[in-house]
Protein backbone atom coordinates (compact mmCIF):
# COMPACT_ATOMS: atom_id res chain seq x y z
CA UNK A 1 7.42 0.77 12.42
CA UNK A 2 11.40 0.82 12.87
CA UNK A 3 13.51 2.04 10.11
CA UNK A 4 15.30 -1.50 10.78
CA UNK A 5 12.46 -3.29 9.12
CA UNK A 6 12.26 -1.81 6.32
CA UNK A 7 13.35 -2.86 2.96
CA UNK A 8 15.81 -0.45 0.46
CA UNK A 9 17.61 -2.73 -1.44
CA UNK A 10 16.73 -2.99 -4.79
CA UNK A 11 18.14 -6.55 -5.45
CA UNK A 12 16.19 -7.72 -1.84
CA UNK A 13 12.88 -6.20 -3.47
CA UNK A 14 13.99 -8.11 -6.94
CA UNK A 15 14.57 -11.15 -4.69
CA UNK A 16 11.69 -11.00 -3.04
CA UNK A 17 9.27 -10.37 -6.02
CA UNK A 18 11.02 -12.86 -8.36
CA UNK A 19 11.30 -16.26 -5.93
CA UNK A 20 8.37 -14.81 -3.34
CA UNK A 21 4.57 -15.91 -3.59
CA UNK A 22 2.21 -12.93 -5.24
CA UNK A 23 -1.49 -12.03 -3.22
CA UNK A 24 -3.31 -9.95 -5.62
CA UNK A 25 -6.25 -7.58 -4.36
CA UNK A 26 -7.90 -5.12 -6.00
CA UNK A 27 -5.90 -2.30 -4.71
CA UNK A 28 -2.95 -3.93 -3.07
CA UNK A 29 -0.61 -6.57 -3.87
CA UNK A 30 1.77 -8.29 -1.60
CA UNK A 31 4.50 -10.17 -2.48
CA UNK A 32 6.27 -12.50 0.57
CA UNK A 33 9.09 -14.37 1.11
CA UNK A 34 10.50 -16.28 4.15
CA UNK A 35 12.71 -13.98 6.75
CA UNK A 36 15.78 -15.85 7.42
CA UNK A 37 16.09 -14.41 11.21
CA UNK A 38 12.17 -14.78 11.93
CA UNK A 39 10.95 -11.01 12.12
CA UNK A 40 9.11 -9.21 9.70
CA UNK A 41 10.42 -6.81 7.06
CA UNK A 42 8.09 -4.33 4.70
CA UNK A 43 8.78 -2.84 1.43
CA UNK A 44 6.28 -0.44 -0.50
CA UNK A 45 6.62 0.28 -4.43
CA UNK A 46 4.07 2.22 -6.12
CA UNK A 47 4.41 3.08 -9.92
CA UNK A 48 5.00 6.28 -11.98
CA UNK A 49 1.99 5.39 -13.66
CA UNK A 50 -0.31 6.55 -10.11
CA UNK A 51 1.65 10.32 -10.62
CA UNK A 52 3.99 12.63 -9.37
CA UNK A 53 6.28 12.18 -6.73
CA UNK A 54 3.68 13.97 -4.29
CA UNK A 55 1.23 11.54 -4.92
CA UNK A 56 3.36 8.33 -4.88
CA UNK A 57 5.07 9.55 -1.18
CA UNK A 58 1.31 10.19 -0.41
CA UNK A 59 0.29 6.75 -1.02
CA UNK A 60 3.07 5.74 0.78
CA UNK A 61 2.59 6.88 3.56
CA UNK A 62 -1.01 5.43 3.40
CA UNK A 63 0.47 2.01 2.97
CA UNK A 64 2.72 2.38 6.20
CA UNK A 65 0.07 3.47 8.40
CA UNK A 66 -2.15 0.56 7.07
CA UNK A 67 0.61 -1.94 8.02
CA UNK A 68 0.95 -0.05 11.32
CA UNK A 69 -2.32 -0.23 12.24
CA UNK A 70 -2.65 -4.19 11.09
CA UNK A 71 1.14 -4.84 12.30
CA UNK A 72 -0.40 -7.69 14.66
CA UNK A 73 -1.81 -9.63 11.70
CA UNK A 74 1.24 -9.87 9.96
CA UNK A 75 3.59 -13.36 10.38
CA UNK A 76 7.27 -13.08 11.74
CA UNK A 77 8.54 -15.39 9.88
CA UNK A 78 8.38 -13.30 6.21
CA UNK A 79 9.54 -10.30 4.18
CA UNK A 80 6.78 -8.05 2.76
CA UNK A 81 6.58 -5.84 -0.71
CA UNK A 82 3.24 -4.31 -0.92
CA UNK A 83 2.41 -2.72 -4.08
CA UNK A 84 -0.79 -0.49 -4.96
CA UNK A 85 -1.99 -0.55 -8.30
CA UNK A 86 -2.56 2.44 -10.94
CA UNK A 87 -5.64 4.41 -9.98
CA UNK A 88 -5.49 3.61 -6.19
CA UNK A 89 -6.19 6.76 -4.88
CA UNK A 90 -9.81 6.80 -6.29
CA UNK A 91 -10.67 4.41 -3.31
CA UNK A 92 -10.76 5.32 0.14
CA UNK A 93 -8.82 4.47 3.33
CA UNK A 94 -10.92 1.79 4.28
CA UNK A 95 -11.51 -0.31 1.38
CA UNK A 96 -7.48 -0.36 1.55
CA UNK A 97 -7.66 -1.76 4.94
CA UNK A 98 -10.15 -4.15 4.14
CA UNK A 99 -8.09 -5.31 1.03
CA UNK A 100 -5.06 -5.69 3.18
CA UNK A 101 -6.75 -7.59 6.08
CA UNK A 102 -7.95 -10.27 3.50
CA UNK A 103 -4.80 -10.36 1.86
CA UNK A 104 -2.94 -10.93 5.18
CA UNK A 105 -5.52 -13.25 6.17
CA UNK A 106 -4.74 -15.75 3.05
CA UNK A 107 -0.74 -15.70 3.34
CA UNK A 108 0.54 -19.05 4.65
């Protein structure tokens, strides 16, 4: 994934969360929002609540490689926040990636 799709901003990520649509999963949620220049942009957030900064890089890195391994499912025209929720890590890779595919799958 390029470093020029990726989301920093915090008022993009409070744009995107406040007037986006929400998919909830058990382990991920995605928030989306239409792309004004039709490609695809990615933004991951995970809480203080799932621990230290070790763990929360850990996780995302997880959450990259899951959206670089499922980058074809993923619509052009929309910017992506993907969230993990507190206690994540006590599930393993692929129940993630199976959460993500059918997450992906439902967004419009």
């Amino acid at each position: 994934m390029k470093n020029n799709y990726i989301i920093k901003k915090h008022e993009e990520f409070n744009n995107i969360i406040q007037n986006g649509k929400r998919l909830k999963g058990n382990i991920v949620t995605i928030y989306y929002h239409p792309s004004e220049d039709n490609k695809k942009y990615f933004g991951f957030a995970v809480g203080k609540k799932n621990g230290n900064a070790v763990t929360r890089n850990f996780i995302k890195r997880r959450l990259r490689m899951l959206v670089s391994t499922n980058q074809n499912l993923f619509s052009n025209k929309y910017k992506y926040i993907i969230m993990v929720g507190k206690g994540a890590l006590n599930y393993p890779y692929n129940i993630w990636n199976q959460d993500l595919v059918q997450l992906i799958g439902k967004v419009e």
